[in-house]
Protein backbone atom coordinates (compact mmCIF):
# COMPACT_ATOMS: atom_id res chain seq x y z
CA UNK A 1 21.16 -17.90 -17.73
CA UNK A 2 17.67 -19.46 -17.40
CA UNK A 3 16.14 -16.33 -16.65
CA UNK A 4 14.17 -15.98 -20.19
CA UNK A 5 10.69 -15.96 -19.57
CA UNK A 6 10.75 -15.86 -15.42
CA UNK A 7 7.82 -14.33 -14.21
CA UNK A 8 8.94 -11.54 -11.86
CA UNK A 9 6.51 -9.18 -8.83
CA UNK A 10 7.65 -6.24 -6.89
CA UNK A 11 4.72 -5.02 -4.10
CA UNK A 12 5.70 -1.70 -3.08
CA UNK A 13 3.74 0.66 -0.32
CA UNK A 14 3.50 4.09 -1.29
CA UNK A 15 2.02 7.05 1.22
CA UNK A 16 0.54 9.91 -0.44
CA UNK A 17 -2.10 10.56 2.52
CA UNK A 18 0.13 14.39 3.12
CA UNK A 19 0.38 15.69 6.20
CA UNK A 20 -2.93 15.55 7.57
CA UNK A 21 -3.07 12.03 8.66
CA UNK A 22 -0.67 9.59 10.72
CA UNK A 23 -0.66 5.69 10.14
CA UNK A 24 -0.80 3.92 13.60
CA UNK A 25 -1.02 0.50 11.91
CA UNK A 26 -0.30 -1.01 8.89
CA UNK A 27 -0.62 -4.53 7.35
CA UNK A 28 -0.30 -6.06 3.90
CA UNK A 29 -0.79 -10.05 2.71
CA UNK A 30 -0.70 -11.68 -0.20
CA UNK A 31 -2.76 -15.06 -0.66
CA UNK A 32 -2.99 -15.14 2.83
CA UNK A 33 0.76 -14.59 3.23
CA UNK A 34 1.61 -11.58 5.55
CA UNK A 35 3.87 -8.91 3.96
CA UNK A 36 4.48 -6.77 6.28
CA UNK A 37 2.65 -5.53 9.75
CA UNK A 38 3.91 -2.82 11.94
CA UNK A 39 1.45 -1.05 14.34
CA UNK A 40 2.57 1.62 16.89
CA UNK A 41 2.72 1.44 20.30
CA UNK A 42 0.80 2.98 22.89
CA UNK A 43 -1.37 4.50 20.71
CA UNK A 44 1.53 6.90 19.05
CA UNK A 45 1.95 6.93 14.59
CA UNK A 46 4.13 4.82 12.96
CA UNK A 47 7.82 6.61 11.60
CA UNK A 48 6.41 7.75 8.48
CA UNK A 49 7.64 5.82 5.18
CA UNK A 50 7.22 7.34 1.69
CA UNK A 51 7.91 4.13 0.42
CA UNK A 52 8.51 0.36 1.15
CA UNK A 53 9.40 -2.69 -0.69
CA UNK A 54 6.74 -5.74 0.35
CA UNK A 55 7.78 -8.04 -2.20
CA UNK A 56 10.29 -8.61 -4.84
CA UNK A 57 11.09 -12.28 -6.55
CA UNK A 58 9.62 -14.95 -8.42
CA UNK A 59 5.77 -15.12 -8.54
CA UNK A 60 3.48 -18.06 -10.09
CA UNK A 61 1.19 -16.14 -13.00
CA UNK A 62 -2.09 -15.78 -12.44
CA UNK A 63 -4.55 -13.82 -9.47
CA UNK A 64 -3.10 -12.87 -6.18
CA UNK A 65 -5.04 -11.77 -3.22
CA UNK A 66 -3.90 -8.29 -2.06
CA UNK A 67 -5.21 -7.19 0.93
CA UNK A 68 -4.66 -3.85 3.05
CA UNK A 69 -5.85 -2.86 6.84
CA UNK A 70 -4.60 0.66 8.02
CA UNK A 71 -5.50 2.63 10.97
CA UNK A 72 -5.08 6.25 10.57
CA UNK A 73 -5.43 9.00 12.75
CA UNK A 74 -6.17 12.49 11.52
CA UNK A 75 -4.80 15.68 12.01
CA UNK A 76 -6.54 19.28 11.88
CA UNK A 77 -8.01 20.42 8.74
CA UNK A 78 -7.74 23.94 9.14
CA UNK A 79 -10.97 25.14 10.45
CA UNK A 80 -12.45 21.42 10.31
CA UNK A 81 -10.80 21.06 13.79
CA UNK A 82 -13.13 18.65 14.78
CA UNK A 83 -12.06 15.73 13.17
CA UNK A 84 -8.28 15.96 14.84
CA UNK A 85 -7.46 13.04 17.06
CA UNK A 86 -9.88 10.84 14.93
CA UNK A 87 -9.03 6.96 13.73
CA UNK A 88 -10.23 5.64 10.99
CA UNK A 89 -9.53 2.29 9.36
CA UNK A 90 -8.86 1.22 6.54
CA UNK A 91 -9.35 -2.02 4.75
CA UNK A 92 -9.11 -2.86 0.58
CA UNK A 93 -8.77 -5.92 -1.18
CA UNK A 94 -7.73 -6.16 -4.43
CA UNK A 95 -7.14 -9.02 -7.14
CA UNK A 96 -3.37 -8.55 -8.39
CA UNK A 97 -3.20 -10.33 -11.83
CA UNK A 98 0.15 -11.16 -12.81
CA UNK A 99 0.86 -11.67 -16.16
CA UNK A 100 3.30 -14.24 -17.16
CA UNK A 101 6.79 -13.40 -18.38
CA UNK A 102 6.92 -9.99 -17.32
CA UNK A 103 8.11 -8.17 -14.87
CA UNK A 104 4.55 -7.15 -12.40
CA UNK A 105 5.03 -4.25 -10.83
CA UNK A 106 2.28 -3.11 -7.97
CA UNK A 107 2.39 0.11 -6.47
CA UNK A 108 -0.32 0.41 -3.48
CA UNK A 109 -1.20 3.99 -2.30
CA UNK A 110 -2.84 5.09 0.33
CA UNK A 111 -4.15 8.29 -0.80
CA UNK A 112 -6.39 10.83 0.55
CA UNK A 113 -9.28 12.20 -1.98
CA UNK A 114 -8.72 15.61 -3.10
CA UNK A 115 -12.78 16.33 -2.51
CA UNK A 116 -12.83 18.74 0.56
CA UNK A 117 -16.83 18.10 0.22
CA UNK A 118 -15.89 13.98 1.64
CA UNK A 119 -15.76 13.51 5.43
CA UNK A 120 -12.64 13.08 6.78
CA UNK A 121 -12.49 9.36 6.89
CA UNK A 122 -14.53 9.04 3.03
CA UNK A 123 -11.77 11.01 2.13
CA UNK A 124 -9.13 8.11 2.95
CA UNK A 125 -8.65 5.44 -0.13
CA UNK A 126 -6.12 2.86 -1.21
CA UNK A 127 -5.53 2.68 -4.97
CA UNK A 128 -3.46 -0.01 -6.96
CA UNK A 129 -1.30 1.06 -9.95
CA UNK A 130 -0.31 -1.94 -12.10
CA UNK A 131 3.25 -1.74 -14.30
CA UNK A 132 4.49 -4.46 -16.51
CA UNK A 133 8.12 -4.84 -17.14
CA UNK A 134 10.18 -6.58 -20.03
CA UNK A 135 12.97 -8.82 -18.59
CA UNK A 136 14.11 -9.75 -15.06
CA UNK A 137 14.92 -6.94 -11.68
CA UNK A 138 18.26 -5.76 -11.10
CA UNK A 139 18.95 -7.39 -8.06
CA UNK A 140 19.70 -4.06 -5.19
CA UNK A 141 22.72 -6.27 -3.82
């Protein structure tokens, strides 16, 4: 159907940061372009999501600008009580290749570090996880 060769992204947001931190603000662009941007009011988190779709469709081959900003408060640490109530933000950039042809599909995590030896907010980290696809999306209508 003319399909055959259609270079395809999905953008997805994934949160892995567990229980002990609390987005209050979150925003995503591409090239510029916002995504998505929520940020809670009156100082309160955001709902949490597991996972969100940015992006899904048709997407020109070659670099994309990804960038992330999230402000995250922290929770208690067990005996590290000190760092409860704390914000930190958040901010990665990172250069989204998409390969022509193929379906590109970006996963963006914010993660938290598994080192207990990291400060609170070192511990915080965005990571990108990059999977290419053969054909086109099923469409989800």
């Amino acid at each position: 159907t003319g399909e055959v060769g259609r270079t395809y992204g999905d953008v997805v947001h994934r949160d892995d940061l567990g229980a002990s931190y609390r987005l209050q603000s979150l925003t995503y662009r591409m090239d510029g372009r916002t995504l998505f941007s929520k940020a809670a009011e009156d100082g309160r988190d955001l709902q949490p999501v597991k996972s969100l779709l940015l992006y899904r469709g048709a997407i020109e081959p070659g670099d994309h600008l990804i960038e992330v900003e999230a402000v995250v408060r922290s929770g208690t640490f067990g005996i590290f009580t000190y760092a409860e109530g704390y914000r930190f933000k958040v901010q990665s950039k990172y250069t989204f290749r998409v390969r022509e042809g193929r379906l590109n599909r970006l996963a963006i995590v914010l993660h938290q570090k598994p080192d207990v030896s990291l400060s609170a907010e070192e511990r915080l980290g965005v990571r990108y996880d990059l999977e290419l696809g053969v054909g086109v999306p099923v469409s989800d209508d």
